[in-house]
N, C-alpha and C. Protein backbone atom coordinates (compact mmCIF):
# COMPACT_ATOMS: atom_id res chain seq x y z
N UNK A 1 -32.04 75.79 82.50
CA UNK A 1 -32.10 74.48 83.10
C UNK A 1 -30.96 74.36 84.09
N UNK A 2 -31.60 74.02 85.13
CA UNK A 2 -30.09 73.83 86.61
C UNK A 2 -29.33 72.51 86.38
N UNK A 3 -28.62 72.62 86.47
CA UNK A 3 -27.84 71.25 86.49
C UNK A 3 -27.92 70.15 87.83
N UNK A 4 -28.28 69.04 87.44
CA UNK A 4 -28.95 68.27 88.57
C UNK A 4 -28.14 67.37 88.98
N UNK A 5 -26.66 67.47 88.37
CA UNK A 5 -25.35 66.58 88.88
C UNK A 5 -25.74 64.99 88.55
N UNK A 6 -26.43 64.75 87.18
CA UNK A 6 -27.00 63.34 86.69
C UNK A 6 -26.46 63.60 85.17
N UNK A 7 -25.83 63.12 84.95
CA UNK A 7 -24.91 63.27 83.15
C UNK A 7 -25.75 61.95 83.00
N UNK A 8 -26.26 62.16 81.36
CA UNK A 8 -27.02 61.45 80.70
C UNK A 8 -26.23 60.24 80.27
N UNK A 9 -26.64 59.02 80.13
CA UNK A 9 -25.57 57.72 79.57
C UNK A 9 -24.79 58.39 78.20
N UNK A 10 -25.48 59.16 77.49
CA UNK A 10 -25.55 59.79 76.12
C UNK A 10 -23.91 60.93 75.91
N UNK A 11 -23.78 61.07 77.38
CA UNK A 11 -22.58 62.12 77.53
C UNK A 11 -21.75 61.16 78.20
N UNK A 12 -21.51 60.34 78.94
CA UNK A 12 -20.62 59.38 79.11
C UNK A 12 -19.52 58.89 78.71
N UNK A 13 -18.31 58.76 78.77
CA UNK A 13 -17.50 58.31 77.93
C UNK A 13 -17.21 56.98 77.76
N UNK A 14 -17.37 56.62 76.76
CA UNK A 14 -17.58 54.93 76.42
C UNK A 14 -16.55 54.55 76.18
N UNK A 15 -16.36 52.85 76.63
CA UNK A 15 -15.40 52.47 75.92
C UNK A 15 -15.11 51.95 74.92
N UNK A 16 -13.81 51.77 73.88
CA UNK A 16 -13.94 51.55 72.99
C UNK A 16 -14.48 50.21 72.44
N UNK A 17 -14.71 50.45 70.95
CA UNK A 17 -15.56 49.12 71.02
C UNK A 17 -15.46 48.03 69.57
N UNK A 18 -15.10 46.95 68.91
CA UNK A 18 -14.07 46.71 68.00
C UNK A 18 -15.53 46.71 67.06
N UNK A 19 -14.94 46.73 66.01
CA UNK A 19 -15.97 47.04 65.07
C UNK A 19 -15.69 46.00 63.46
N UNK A 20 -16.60 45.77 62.99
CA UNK A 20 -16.79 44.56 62.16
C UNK A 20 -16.23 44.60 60.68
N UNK A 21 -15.32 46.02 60.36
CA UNK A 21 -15.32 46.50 58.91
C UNK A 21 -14.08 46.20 58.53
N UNK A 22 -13.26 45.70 59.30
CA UNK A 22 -11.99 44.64 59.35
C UNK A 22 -10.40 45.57 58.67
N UNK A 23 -10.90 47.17 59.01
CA UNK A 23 -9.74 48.07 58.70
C UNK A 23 -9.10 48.42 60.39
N UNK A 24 -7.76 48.34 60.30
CA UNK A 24 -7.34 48.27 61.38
C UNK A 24 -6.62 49.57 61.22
N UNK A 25 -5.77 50.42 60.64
CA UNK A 25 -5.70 51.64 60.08
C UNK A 25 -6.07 52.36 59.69
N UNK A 26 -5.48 53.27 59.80
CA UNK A 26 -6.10 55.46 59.92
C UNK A 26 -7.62 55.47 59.96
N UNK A 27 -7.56 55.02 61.37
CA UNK A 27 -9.01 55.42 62.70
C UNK A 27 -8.12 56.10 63.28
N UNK A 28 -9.05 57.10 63.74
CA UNK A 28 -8.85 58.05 65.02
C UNK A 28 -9.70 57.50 66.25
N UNK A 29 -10.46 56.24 66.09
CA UNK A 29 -10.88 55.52 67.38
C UNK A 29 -10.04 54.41 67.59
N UNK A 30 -9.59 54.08 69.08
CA UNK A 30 -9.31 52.76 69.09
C UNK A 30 -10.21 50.89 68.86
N UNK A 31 -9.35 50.53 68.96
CA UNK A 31 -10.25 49.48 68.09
C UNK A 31 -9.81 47.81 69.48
N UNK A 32 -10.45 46.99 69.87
CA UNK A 32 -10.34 46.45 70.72
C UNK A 32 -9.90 44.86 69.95
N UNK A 33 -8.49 44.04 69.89
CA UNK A 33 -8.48 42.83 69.24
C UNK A 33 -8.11 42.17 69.95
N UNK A 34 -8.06 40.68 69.49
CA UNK A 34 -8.24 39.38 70.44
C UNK A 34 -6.73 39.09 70.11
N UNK A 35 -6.19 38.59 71.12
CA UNK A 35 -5.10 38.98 71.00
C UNK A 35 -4.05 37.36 69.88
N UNK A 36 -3.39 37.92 69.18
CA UNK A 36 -2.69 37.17 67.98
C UNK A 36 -2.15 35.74 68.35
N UNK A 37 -1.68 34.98 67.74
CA UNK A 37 -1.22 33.64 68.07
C UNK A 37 0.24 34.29 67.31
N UNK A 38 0.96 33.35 68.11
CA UNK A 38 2.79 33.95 67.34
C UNK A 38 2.64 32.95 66.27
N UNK A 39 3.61 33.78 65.10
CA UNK A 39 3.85 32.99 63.72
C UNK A 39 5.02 32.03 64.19
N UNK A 40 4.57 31.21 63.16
CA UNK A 40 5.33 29.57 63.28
C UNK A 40 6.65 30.31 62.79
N UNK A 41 7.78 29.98 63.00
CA UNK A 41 9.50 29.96 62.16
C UNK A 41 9.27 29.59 61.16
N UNK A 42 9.50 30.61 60.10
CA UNK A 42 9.52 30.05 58.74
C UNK A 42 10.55 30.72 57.78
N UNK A 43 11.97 30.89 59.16
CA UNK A 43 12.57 31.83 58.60
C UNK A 43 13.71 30.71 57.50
N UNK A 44 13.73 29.29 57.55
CA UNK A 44 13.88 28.43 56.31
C UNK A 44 13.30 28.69 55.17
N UNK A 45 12.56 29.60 54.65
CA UNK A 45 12.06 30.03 53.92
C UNK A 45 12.97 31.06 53.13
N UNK A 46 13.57 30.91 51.73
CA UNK A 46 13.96 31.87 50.95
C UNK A 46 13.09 33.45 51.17
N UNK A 47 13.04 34.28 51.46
CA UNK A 47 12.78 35.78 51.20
C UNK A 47 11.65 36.02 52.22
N UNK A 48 11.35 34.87 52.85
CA UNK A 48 10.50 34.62 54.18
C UNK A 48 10.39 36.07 55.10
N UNK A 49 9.63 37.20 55.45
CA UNK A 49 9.20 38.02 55.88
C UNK A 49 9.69 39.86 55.33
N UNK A 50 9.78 38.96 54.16
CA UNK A 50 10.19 40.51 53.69
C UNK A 50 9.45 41.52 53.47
N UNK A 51 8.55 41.49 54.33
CA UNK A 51 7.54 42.63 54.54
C UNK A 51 7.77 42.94 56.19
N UNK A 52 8.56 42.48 56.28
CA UNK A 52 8.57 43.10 58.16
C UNK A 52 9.81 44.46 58.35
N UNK A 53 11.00 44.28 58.54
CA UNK A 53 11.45 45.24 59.31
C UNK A 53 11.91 45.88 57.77
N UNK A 54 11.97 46.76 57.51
CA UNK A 54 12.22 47.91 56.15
C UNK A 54 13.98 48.11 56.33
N UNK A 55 14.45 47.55 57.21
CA UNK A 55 16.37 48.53 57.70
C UNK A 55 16.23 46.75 56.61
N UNK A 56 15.90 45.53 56.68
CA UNK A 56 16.08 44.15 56.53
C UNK A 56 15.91 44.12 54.51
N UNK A 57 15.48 45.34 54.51
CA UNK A 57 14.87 44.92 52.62
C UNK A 57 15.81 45.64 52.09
N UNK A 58 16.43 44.83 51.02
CA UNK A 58 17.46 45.58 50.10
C UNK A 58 17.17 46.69 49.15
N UNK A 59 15.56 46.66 48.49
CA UNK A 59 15.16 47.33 48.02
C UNK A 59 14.50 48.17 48.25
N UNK A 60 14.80 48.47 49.99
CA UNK A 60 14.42 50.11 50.52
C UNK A 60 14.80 50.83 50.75
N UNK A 61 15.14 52.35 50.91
CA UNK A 61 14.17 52.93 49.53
C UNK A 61 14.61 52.44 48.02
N UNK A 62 13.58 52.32 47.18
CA UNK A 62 13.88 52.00 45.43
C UNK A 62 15.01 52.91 45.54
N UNK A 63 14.87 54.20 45.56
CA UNK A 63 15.67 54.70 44.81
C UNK A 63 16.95 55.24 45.90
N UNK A 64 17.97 55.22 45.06
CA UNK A 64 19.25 55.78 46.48
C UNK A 64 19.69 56.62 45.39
N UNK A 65 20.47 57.82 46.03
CA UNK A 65 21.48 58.50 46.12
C UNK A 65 23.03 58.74 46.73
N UNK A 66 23.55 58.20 45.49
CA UNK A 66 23.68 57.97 44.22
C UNK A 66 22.96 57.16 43.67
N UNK A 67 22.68 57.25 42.36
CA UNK A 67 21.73 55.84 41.63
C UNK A 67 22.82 54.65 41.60
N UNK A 68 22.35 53.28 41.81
CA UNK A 68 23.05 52.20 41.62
C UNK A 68 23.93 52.00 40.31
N UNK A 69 22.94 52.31 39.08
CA UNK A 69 23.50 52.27 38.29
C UNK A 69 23.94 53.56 37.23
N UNK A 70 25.47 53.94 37.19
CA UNK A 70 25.71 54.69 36.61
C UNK A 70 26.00 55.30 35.08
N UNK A 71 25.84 54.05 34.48
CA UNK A 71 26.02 53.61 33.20
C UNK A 71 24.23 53.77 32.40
N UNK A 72 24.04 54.41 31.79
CA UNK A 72 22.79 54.63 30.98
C UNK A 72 22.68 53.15 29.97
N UNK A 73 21.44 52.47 29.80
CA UNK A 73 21.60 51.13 29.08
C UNK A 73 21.36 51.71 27.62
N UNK A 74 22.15 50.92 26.76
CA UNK A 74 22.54 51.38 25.34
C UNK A 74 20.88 51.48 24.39
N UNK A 75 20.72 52.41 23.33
CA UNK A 75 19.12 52.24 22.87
C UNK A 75 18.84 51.50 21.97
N UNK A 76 18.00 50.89 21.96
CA UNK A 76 17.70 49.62 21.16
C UNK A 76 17.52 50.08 19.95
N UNK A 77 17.92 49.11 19.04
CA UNK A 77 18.19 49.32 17.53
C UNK A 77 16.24 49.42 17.06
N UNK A 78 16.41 49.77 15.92
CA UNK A 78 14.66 49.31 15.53
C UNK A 78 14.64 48.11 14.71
N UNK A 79 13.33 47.46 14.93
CA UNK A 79 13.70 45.89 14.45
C UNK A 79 13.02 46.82 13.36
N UNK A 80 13.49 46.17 12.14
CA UNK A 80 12.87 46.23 10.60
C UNK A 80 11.58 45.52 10.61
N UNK A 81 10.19 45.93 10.23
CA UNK A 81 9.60 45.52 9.76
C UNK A 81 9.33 44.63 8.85
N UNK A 82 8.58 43.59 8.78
CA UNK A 82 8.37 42.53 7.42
C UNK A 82 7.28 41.95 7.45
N UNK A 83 6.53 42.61 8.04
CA UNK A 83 5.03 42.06 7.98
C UNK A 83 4.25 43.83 8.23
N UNK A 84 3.03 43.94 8.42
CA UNK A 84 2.31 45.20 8.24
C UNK A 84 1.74 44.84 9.76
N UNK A 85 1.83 46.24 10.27
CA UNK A 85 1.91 46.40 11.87
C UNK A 85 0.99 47.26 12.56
N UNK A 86 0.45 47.04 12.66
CA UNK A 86 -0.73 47.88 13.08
C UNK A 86 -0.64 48.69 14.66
N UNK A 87 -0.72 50.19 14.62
CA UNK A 87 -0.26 51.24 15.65
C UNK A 87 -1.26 51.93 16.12
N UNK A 88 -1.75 52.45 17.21
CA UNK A 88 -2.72 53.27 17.44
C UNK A 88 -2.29 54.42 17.49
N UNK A 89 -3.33 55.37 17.24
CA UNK A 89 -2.98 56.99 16.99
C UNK A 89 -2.00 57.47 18.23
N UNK A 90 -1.89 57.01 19.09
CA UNK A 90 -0.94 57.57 20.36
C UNK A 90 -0.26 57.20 20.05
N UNK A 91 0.38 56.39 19.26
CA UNK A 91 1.82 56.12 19.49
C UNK A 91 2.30 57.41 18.31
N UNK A 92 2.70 58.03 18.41
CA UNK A 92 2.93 59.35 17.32
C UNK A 92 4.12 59.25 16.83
N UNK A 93 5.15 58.42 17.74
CA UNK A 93 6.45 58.09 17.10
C UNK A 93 6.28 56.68 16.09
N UNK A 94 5.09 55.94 15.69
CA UNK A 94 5.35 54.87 15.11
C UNK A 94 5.56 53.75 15.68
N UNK A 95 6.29 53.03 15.17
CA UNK A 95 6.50 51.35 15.87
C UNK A 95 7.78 51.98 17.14
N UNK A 96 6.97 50.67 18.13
CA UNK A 96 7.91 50.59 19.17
C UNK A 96 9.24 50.10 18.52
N UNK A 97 10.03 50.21 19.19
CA UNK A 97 11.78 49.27 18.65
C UNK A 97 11.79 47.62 18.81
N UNK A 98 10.92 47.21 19.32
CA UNK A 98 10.64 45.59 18.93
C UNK A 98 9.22 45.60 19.34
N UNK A 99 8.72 44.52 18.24
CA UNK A 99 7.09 44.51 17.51
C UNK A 99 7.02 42.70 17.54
N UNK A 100 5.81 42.20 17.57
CA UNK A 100 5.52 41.17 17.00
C UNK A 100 5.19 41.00 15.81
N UNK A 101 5.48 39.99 15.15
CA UNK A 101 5.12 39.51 13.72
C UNK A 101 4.27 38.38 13.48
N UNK A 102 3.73 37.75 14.50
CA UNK A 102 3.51 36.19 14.70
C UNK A 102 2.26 36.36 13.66
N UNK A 103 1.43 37.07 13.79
CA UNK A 103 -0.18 37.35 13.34
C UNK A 103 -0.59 38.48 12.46
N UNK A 104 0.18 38.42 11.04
CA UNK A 104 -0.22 39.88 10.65
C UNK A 104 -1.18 39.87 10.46
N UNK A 105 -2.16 41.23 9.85
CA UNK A 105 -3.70 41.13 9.42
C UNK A 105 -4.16 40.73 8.04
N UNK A 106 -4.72 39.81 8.11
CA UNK A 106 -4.78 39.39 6.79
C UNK A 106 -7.14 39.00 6.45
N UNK A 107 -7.38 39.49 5.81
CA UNK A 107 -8.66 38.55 5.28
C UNK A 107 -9.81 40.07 5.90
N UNK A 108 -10.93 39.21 6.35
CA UNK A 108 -11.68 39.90 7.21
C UNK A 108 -11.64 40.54 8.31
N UNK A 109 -11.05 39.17 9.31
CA UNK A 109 -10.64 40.17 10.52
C UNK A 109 -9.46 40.75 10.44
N UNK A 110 -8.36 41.04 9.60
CA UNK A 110 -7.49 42.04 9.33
C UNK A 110 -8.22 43.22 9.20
N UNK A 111 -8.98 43.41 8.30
CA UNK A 111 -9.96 44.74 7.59
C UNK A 111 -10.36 45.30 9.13
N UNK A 112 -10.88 44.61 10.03
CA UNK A 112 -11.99 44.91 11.06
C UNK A 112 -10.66 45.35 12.17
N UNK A 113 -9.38 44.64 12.32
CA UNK A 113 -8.13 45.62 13.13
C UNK A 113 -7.86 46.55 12.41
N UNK A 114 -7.52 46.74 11.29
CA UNK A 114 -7.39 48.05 10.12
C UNK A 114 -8.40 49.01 11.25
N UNK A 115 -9.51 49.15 11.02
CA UNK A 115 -10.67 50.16 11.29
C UNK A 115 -10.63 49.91 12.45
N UNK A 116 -10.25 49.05 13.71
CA UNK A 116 -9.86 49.50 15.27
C UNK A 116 -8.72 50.12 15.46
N UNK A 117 -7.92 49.92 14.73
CA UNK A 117 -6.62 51.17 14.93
C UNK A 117 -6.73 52.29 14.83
N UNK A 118 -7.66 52.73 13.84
CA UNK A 118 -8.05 53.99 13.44
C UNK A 118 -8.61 54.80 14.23
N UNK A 119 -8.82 54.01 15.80
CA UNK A 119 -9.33 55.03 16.78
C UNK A 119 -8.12 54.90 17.61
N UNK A 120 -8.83 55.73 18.80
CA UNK A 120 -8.17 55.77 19.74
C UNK A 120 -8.46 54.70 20.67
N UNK A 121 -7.15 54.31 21.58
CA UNK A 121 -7.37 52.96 22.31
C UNK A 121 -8.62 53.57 24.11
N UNK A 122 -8.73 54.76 24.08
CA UNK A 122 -10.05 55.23 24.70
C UNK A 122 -11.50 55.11 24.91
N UNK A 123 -11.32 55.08 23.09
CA UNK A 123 -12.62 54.43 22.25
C UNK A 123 -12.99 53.23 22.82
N UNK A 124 -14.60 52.88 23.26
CA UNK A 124 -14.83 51.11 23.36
C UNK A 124 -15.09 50.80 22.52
N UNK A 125 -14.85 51.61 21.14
CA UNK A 125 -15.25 50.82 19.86
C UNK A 125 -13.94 49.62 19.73
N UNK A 126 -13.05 50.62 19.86
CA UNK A 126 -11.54 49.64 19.38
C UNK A 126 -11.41 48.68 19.43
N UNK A 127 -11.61 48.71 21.20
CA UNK A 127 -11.81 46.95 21.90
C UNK A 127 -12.63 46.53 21.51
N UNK A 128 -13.89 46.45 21.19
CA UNK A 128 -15.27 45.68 20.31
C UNK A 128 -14.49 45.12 19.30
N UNK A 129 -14.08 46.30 18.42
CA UNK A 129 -13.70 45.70 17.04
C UNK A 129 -12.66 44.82 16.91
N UNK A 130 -11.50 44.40 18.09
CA UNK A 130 -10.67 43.58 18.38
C UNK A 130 -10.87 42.33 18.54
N UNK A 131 -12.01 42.36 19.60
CA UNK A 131 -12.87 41.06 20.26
C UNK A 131 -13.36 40.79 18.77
N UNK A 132 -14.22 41.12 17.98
CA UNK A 132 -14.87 40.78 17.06
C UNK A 132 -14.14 40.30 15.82
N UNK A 133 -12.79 40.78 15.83
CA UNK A 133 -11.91 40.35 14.71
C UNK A 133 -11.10 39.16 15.33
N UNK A 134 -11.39 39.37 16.65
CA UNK A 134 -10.35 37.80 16.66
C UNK A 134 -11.14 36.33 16.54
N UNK A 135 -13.08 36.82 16.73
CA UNK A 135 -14.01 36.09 16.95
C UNK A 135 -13.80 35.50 14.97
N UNK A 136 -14.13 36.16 14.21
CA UNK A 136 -13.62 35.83 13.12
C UNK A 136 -12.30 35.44 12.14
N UNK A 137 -11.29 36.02 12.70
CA UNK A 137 -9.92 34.79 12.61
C UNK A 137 -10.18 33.89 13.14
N UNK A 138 -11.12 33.30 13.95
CA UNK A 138 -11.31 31.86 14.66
C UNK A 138 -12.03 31.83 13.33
N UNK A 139 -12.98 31.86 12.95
CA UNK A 139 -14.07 31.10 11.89
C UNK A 139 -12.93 31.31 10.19
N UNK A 140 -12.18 32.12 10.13
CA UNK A 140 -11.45 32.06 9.21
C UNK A 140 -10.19 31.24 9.34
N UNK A 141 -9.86 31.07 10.10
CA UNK A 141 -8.82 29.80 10.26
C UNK A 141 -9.56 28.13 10.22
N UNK A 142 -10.84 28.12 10.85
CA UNK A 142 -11.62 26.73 10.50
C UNK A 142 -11.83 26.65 8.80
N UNK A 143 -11.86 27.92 8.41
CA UNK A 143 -12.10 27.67 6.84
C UNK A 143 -10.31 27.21 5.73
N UNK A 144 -9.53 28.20 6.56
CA UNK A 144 -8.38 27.77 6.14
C UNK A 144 -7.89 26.21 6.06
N UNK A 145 -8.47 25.73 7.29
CA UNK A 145 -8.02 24.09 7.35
C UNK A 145 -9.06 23.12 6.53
N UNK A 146 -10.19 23.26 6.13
CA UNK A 146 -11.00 23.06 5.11
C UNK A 146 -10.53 23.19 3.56
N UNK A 147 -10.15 23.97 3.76
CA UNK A 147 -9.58 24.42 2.00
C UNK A 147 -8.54 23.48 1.92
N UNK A 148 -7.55 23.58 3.18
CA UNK A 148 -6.24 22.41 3.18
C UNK A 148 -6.52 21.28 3.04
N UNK A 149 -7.70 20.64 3.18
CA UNK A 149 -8.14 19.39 3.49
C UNK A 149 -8.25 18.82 5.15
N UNK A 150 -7.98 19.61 5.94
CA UNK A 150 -7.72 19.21 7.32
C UNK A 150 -8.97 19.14 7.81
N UNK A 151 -9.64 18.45 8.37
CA UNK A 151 -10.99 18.74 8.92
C UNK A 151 -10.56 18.58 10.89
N UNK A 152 -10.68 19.96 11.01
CA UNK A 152 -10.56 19.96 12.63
C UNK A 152 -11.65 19.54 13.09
N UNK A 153 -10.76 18.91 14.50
CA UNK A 153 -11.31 18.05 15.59
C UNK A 153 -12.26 19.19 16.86
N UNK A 154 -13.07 20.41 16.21
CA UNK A 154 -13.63 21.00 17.22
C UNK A 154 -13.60 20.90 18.33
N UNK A 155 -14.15 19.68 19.06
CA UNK A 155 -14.49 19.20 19.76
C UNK A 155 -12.93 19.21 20.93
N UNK A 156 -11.87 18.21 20.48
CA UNK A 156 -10.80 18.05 21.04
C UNK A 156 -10.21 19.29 21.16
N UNK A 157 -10.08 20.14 20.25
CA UNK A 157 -9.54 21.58 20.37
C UNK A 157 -10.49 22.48 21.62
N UNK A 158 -11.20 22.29 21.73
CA UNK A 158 -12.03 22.85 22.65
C UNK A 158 -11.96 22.48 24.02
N UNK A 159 -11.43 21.07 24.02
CA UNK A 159 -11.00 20.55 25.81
C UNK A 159 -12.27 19.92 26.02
N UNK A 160 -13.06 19.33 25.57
CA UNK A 160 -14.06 18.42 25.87
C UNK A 160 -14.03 17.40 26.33
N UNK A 161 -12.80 16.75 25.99
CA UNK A 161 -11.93 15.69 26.92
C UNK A 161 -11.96 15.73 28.51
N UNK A 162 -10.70 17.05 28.45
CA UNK A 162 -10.06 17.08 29.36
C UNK A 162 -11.32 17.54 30.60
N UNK A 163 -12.34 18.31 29.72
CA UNK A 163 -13.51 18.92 30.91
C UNK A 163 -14.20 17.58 31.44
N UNK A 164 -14.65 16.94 30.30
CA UNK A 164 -15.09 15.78 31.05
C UNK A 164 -14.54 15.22 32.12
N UNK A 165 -13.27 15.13 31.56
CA UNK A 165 -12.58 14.35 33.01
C UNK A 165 -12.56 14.75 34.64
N UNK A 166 -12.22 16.44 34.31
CA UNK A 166 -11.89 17.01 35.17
C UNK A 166 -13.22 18.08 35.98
N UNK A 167 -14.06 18.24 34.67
CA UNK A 167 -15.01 19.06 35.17
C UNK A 167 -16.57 18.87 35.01
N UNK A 168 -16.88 17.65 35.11
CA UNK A 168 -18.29 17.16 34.34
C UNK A 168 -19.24 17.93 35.16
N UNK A 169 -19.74 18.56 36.09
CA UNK A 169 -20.78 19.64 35.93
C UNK A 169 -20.47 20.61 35.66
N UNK A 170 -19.51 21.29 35.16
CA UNK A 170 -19.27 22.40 34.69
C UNK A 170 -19.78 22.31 33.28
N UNK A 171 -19.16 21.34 32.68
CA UNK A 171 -19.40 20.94 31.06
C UNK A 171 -20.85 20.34 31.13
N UNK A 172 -21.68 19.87 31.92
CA UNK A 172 -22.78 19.74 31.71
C UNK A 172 -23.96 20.99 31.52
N UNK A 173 -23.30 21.85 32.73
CA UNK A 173 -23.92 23.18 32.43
C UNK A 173 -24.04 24.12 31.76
N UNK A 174 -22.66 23.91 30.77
CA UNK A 174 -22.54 24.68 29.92
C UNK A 174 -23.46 24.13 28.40
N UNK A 175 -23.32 22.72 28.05
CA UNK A 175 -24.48 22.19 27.53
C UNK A 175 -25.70 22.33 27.38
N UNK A 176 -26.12 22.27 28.54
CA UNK A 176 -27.47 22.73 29.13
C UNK A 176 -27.78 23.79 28.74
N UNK A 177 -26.66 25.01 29.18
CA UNK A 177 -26.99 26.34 28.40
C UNK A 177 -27.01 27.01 27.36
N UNK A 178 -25.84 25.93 26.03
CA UNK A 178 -25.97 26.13 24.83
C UNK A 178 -27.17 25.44 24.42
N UNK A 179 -27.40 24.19 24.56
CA UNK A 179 -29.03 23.86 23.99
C UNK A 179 -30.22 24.78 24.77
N UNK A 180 -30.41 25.19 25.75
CA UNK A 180 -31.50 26.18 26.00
C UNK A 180 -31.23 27.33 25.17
N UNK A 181 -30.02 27.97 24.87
CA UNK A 181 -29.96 28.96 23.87
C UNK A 181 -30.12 28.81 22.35
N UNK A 182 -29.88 27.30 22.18
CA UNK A 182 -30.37 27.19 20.68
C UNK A 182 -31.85 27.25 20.51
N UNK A 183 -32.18 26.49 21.74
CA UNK A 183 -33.77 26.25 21.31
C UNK A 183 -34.40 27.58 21.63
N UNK A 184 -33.83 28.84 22.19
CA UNK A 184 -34.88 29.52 22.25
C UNK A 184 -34.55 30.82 20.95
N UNK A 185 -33.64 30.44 19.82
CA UNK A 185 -33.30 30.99 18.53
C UNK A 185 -34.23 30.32 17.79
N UNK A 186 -34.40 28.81 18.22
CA UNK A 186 -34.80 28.10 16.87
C UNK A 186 -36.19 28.69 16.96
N UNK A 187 -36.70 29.27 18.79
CA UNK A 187 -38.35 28.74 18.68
C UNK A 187 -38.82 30.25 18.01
N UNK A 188 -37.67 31.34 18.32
CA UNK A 188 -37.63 32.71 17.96
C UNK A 188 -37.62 32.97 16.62
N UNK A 189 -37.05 32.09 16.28
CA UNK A 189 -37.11 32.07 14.34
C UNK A 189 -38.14 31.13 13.22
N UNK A 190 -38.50 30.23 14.17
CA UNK A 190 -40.13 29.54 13.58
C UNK A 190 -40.91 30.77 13.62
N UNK A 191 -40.89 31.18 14.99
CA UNK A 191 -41.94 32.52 15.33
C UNK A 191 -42.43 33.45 14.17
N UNK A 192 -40.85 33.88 14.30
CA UNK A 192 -40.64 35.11 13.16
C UNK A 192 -41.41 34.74 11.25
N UNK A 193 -40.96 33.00 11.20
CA UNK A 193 -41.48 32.63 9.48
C UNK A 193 -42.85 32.42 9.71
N UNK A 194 -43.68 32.76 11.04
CA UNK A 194 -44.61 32.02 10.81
C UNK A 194 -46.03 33.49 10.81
N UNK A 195 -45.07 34.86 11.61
CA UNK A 195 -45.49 36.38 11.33
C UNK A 195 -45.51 36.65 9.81
């Protein structure tokens, strides 16, 4: 084929052209922008642009040579245990050197963290069995205040108040969606006595 001194639009060199994917870094094309409005003074502002010049940040680089601090911080004692503490198999050294005590395991959902520890925190059993034991320390603590004589205020504990006030279609919808979910148990379980 002779060359007919007519370059196709296709071989042309175009210009650049801005593009909609809103990354402005590591292109190897240029990119075409409208040009910026200057930032207001807001250098009244405590810590106000500390993302701009890097010589301006105290904490660049993290690390210096020499290290700042030359003194190693002393190692923490181990707190004594006094409640039963529950560890996952990775930790191979045992209890960290300070633990919480607020919630030991006690009843049912104790038993059900017992048998999530016993895996590994990898496992999605673990987390199931966590969620599910704390779902039942809720229903075992309503029974605890029963036995006391306390009859909780469900309702107020739950923010039914405060949703009303603040969120009445939210709390309506959620209504809406617990009674459509009851009724379609209740109509699922007539069903079932009536097979």
């Amino acid at each position: 084929m002779e060359p007919t001194g007519h370059t196709p639009d296709a071989m042309k060199p175009q210009p650049p052209q801005a593009h909609s994917h809103g990354y402005d870094e590591g292109h190897e094309h240029d990119h075409l922008h409208a040009p910026r409005r200057p930032l207001p003074d807001m250098s009244h502002i405590q810590g106000w642009g500390a993302d701009l010049d890097r010589k301006n940040r105290p904490a660049v680089p993290m690390e210096r040579t020499p290290p700042r601090l030359d003194v190693q911080p002393l190692p923490l004692k181990q707190q004594p245990p006094s409640v039963e503490v529950l560890v996952s198999p990775e930790h191979l050294d045992g209890l960290t050197p300070v633990f919480g005590t607020t919630a030991p395991p006690k009843g049912l959902s104790g038993w059900l963290r017992r048998q999530a520890y016993k895996m590994t925190e990898n496992d999605v059993r673990h987390f199931l069995m966590l969620v599910l034991a704390d779902r039942v320390d809720m229903v075992e603590g309503l029974g605890e205040d029963l036995a006391r004589g306390h009859v909780p205020n469900v309702l107020a504990e739950m923010g039914i108040k405060a949703e009303w006030q603040h969120n009445k279609a939210g709390l309506v919808r959620k209504a809406a969606v617990t009674a459509a979910a009851g009724a379609a148990l209740y109509w699922l379980l007539r069903r079932r006595g009536r097979d």
